[in-house]
Protein backbone atom coordinates (compact mmCIF):
# COMPACT_ATOMS: atom_id res chain seq x y z
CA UNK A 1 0.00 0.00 0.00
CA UNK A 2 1.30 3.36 -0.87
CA UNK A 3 2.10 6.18 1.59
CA UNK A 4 -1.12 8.09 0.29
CA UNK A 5 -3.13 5.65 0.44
CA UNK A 6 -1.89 4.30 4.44
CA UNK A 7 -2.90 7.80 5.30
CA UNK A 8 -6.18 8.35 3.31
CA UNK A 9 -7.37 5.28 5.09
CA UNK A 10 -6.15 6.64 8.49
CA UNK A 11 -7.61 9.99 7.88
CA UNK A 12 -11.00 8.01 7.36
CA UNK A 13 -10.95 5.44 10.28
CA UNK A 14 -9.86 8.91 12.62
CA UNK A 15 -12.89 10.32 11.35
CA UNK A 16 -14.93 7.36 11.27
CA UNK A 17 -14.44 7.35 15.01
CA UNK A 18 -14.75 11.05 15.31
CA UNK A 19 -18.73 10.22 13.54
CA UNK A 20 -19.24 7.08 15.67
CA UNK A 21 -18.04 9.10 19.01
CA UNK A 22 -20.20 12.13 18.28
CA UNK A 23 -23.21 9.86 17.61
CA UNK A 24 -22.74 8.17 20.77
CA UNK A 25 -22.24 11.36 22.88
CA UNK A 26 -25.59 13.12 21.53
CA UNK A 27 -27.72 10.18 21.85
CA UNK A 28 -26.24 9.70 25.51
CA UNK A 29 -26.86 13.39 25.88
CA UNK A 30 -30.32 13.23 24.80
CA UNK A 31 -31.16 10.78 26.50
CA UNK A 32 -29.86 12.14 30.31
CA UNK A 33 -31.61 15.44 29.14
CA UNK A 34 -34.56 15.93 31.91
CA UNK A 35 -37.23 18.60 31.04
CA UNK A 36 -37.85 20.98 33.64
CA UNK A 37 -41.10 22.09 34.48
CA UNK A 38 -43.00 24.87 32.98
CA UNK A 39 -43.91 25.64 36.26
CA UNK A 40 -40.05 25.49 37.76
CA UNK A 41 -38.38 27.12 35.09
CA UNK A 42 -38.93 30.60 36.72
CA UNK A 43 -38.45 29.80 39.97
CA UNK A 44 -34.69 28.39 39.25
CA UNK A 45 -33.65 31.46 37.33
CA UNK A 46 -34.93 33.28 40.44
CA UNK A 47 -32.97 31.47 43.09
CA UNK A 48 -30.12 31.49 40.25
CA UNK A 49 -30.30 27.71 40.25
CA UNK A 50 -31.23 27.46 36.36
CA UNK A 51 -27.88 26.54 35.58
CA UNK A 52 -26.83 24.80 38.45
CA UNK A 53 -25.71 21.03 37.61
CA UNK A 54 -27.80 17.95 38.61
CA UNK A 55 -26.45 15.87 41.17
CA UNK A 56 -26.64 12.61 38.73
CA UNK A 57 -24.09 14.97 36.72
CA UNK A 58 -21.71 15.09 39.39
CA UNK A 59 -21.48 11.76 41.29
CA UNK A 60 -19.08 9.22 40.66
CA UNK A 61 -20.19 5.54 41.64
CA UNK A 62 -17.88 3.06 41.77
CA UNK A 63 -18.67 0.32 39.73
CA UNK A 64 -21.07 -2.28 39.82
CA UNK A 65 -22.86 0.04 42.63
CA UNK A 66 -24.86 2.48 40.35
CA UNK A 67 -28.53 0.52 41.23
CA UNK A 68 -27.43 0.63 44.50
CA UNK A 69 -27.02 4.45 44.94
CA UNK A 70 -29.94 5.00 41.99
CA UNK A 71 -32.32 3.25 44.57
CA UNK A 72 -30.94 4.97 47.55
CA UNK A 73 -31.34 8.41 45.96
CA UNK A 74 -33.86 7.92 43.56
CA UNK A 75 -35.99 10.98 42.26
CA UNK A 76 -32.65 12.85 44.36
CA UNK A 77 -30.38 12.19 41.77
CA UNK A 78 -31.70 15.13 39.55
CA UNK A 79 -31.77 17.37 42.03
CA UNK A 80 -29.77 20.34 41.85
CA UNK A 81 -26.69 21.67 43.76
CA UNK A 82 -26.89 24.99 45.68
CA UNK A 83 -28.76 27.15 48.37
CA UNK A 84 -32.35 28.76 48.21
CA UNK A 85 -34.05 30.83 50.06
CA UNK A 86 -37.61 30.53 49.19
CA UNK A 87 -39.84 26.75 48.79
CA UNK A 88 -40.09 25.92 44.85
CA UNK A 89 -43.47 25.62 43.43
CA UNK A 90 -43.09 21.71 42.43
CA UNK A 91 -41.06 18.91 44.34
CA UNK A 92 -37.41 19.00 43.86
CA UNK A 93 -34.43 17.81 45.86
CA UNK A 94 -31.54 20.79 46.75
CA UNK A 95 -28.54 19.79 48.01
CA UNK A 96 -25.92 22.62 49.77
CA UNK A 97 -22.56 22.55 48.25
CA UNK A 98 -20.31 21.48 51.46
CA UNK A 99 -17.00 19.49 52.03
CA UNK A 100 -17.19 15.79 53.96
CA UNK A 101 -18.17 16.12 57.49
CA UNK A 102 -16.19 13.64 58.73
CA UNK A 103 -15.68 9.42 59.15
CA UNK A 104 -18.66 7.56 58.34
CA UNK A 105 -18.82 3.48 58.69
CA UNK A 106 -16.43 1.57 56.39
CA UNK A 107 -19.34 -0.10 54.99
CA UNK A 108 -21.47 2.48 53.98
CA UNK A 109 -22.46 3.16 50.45
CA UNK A 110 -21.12 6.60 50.94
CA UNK A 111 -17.50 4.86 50.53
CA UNK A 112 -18.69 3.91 47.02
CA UNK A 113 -18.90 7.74 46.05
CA UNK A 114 -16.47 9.33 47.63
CA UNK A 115 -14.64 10.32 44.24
CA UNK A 116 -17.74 12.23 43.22
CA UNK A 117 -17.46 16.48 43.86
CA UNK A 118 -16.30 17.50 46.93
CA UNK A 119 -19.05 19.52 47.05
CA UNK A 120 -21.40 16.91 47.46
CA UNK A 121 -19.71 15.20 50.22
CA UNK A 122 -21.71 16.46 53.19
CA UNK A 123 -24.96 16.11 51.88
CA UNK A 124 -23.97 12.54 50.23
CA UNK A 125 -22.55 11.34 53.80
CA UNK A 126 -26.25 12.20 55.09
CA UNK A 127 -27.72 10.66 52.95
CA UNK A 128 -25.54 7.36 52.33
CA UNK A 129 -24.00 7.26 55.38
CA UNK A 130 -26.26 5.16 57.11
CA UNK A 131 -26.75 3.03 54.22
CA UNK A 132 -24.54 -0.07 54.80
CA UNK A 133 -23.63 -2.58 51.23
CA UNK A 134 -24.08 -6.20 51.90
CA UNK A 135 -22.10 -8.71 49.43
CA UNK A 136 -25.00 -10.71 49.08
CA UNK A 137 -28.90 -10.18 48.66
CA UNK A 138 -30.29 -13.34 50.89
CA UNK A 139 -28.68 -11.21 53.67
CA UNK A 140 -31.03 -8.63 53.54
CA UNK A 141 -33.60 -11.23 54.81
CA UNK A 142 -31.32 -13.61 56.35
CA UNK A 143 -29.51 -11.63 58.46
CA UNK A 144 -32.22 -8.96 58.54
CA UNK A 145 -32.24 -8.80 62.24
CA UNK A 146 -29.11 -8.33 62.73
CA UNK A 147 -29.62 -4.52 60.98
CA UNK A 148 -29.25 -2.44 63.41
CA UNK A 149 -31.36 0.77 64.36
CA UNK A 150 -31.25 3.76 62.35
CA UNK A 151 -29.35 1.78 59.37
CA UNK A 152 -30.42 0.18 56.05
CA UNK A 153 -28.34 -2.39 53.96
CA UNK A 154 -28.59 -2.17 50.15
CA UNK A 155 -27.38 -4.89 48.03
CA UNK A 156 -25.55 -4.69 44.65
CA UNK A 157 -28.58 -4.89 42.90
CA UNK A 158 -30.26 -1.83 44.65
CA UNK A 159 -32.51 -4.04 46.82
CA UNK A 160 -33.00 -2.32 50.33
CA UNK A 161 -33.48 -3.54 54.01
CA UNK A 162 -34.22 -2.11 57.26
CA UNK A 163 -34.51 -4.08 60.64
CA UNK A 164 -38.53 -4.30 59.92
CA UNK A 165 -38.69 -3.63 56.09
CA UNK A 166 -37.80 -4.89 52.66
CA UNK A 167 -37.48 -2.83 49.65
CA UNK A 168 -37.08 -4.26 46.56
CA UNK A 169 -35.65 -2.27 43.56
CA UNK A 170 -37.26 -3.35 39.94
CA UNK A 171 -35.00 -1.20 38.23
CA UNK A 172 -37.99 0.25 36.28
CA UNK A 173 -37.83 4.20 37.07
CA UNK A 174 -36.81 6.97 34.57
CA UNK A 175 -33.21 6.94 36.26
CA UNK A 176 -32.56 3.47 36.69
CA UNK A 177 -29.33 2.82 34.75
CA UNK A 178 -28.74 6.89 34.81
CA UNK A 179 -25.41 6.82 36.43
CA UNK A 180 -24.28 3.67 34.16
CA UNK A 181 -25.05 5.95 30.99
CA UNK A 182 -23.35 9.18 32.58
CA UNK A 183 -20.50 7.12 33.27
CA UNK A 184 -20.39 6.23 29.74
CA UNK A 185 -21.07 9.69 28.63
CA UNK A 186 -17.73 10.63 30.28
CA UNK A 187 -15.68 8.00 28.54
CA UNK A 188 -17.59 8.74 25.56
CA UNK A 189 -16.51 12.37 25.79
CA UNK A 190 -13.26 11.86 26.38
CA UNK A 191 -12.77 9.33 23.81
CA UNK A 192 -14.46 11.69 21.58
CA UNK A 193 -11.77 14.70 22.26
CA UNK A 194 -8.88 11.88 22.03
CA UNK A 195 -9.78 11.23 18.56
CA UNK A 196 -10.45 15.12 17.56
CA UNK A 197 -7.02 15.75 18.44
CA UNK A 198 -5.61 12.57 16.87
CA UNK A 199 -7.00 13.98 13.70
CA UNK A 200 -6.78 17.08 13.89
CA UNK A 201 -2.44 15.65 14.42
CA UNK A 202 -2.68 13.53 11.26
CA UNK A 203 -4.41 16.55 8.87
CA UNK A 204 -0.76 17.94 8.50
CA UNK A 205 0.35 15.09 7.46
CA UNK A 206 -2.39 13.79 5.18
CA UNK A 207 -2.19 17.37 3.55
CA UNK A 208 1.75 16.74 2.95
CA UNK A 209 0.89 13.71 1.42
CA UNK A 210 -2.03 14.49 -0.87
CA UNK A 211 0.58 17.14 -2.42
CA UNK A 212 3.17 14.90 -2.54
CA UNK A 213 0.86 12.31 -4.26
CA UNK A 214 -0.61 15.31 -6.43
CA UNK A 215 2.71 15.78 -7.83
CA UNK A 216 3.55 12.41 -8.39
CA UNK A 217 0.16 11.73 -10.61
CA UNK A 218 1.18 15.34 -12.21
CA UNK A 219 4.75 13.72 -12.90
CA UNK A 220 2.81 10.46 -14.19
CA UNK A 221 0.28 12.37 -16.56
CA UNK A 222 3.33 14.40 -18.06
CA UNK A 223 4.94 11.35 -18.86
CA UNK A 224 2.49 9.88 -20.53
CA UNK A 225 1.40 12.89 -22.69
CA UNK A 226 5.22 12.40 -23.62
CA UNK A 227 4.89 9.03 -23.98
CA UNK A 228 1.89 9.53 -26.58
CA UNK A 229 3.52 12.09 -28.37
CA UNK A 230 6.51 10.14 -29.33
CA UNK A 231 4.22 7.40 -29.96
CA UNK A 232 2.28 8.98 -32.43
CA UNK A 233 5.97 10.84 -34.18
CA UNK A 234 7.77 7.15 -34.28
CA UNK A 235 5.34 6.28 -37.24
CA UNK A 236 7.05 9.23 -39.32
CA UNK A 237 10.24 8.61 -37.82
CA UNK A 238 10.20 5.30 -39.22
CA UNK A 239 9.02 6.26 -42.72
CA UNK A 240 11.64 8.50 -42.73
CA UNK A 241 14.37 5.50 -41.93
CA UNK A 242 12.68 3.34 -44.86
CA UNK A 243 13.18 6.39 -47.39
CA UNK A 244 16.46 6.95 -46.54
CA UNK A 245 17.24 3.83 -46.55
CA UNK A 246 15.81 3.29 -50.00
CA UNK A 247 17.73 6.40 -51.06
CA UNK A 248 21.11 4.74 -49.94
CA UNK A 249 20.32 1.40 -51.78
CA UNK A 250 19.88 3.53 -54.86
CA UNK A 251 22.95 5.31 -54.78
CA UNK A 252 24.89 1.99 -54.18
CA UNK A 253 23.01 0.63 -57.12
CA UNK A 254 24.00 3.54 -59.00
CA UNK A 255 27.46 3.32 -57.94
CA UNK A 256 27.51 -0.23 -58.76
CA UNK A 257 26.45 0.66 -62.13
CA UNK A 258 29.01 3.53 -63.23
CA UNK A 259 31.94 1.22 -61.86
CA UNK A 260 30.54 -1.53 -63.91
CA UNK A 261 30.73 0.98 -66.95
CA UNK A 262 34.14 2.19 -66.07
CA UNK A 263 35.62 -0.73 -65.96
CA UNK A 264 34.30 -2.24 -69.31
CA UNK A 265 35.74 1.33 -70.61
CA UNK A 266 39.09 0.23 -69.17
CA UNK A 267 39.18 -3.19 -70.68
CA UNK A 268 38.39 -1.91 -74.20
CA UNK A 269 40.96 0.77 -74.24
């Protein structure tokens, strides 16, 4: 394979990946996209909250625990980060931006977000704190006595217990998988600017190389357009040889011929 042609078919699998990557990202995108209410809208520019994030935007689960936290939190997780100072006209979750609070029980499914932003932290260890992760769902039934007061135990599969109640999480709600797909979304996105820059490193030399290969087939087309010239100029050429050759024949004839005579004229005298 030529050098063009290795880097025409990188440039396209760079920006085959750049189209598959995009695609990804805006279907991800669209489908994390929550409406906000008619009613809402106004109060959120109000308390300046319009473009604060969602709290499903800024959590980082560990994984293999998203249905876990997704049925802790639930409607929660689109909540929005900041402070008000007046009650919203429809439900919605605020959390205040503050930093951890301090130790909370190794088990806790607050361990299993404590990479999300700091400014969560508070607010996540009241919420999660209490919440301790079982390795196995029988022991939320098993072993349900032994919860004890105040605390819940969630299993991997976001089903919930308390000393006197069971909870368990179909998986069925607008957000369940939500913190899978934003998870995705981020590798998505970074993959995405990964390949953007790999391409945007390889136009240079793709550019380089479609002049290089311009001049070449430039190069190639002159030659040829030589090539037919002389082609069509060795037909004369060769007539040319014949004639002259003929010519020469006839002069050695001729020569022939008057030494011939000369020398009969020499014999008679």
């Amino acid at each position: 394979m030529s050098s063009w042609a290795q880097q025409h078919s990188t440039a396209q699998q760079l920006q085959d990946d750049v189209t598959q990557l995009a695609a990804r990202e805006q279907a991800l995108r669209e489908v994390l996209t929550v409406a906000t209410s008619a009613a809402l809208s106004p109060w959120l520019a109000q308390s300046q909250l319009q473009d604060a994030p969602q709290l499903s935007e800024l959590l980082r689960v560990a994984a293999g625990w998203e249905l876990a936290v997704e049925a802790v939190l639930g409607q929660k997780m689109q909540g929005r980060l900041g402070c008000v100072d007046s009650a919203p006209p429809s439900a919605l979750f605020v959390l205040s931006p503050a930093p951890v609070m301090g130790p909370v029980h190794p088990q806790s499914l607050w361990q299993h977000v404590a990479q999300s932003d700091a400014r969560l932290h508070a607010g996540l260890q009241a919420l999660l704190g209490t919440v301790l992760c079982v390795e196995h769902t029988a022991q939320l039934w098993t072993q349900q006595s032994d919860i004890p007061e105040g605390y819940s135990w969630v299993s991997v599969d976001g089903h919930i217990a308390t000393r006197y109640t069971l909870d368990f999480f179909a998986g069925q709600s607008a957000d369940a998988g939500r913190l899978a797909r934003q998870a995705e979304l981020r590798k998505v996105s970074a993959a995405l600017e990964v390949a953007q820059l790999a391409q945007q490193n390889h136009a240079p030399l793709l550019a380089q190389t479609q002049l290089e290969h311009a001049a070449l087939l430039q190069a190639q087309q002159q030659s040829q357009a030589q090539y037919a010239q002389r082609a069509q100029t060795l037909p004369a050429l060769e007539n040319e040889w014949r004639r002259q050759q003929e010519q020469q024949a006839q002069r050695q004839s001729r020569l022939e011929a008057v030494q011939q005579t000369l020398a009969q004229v020499s014999q008679a005298i």
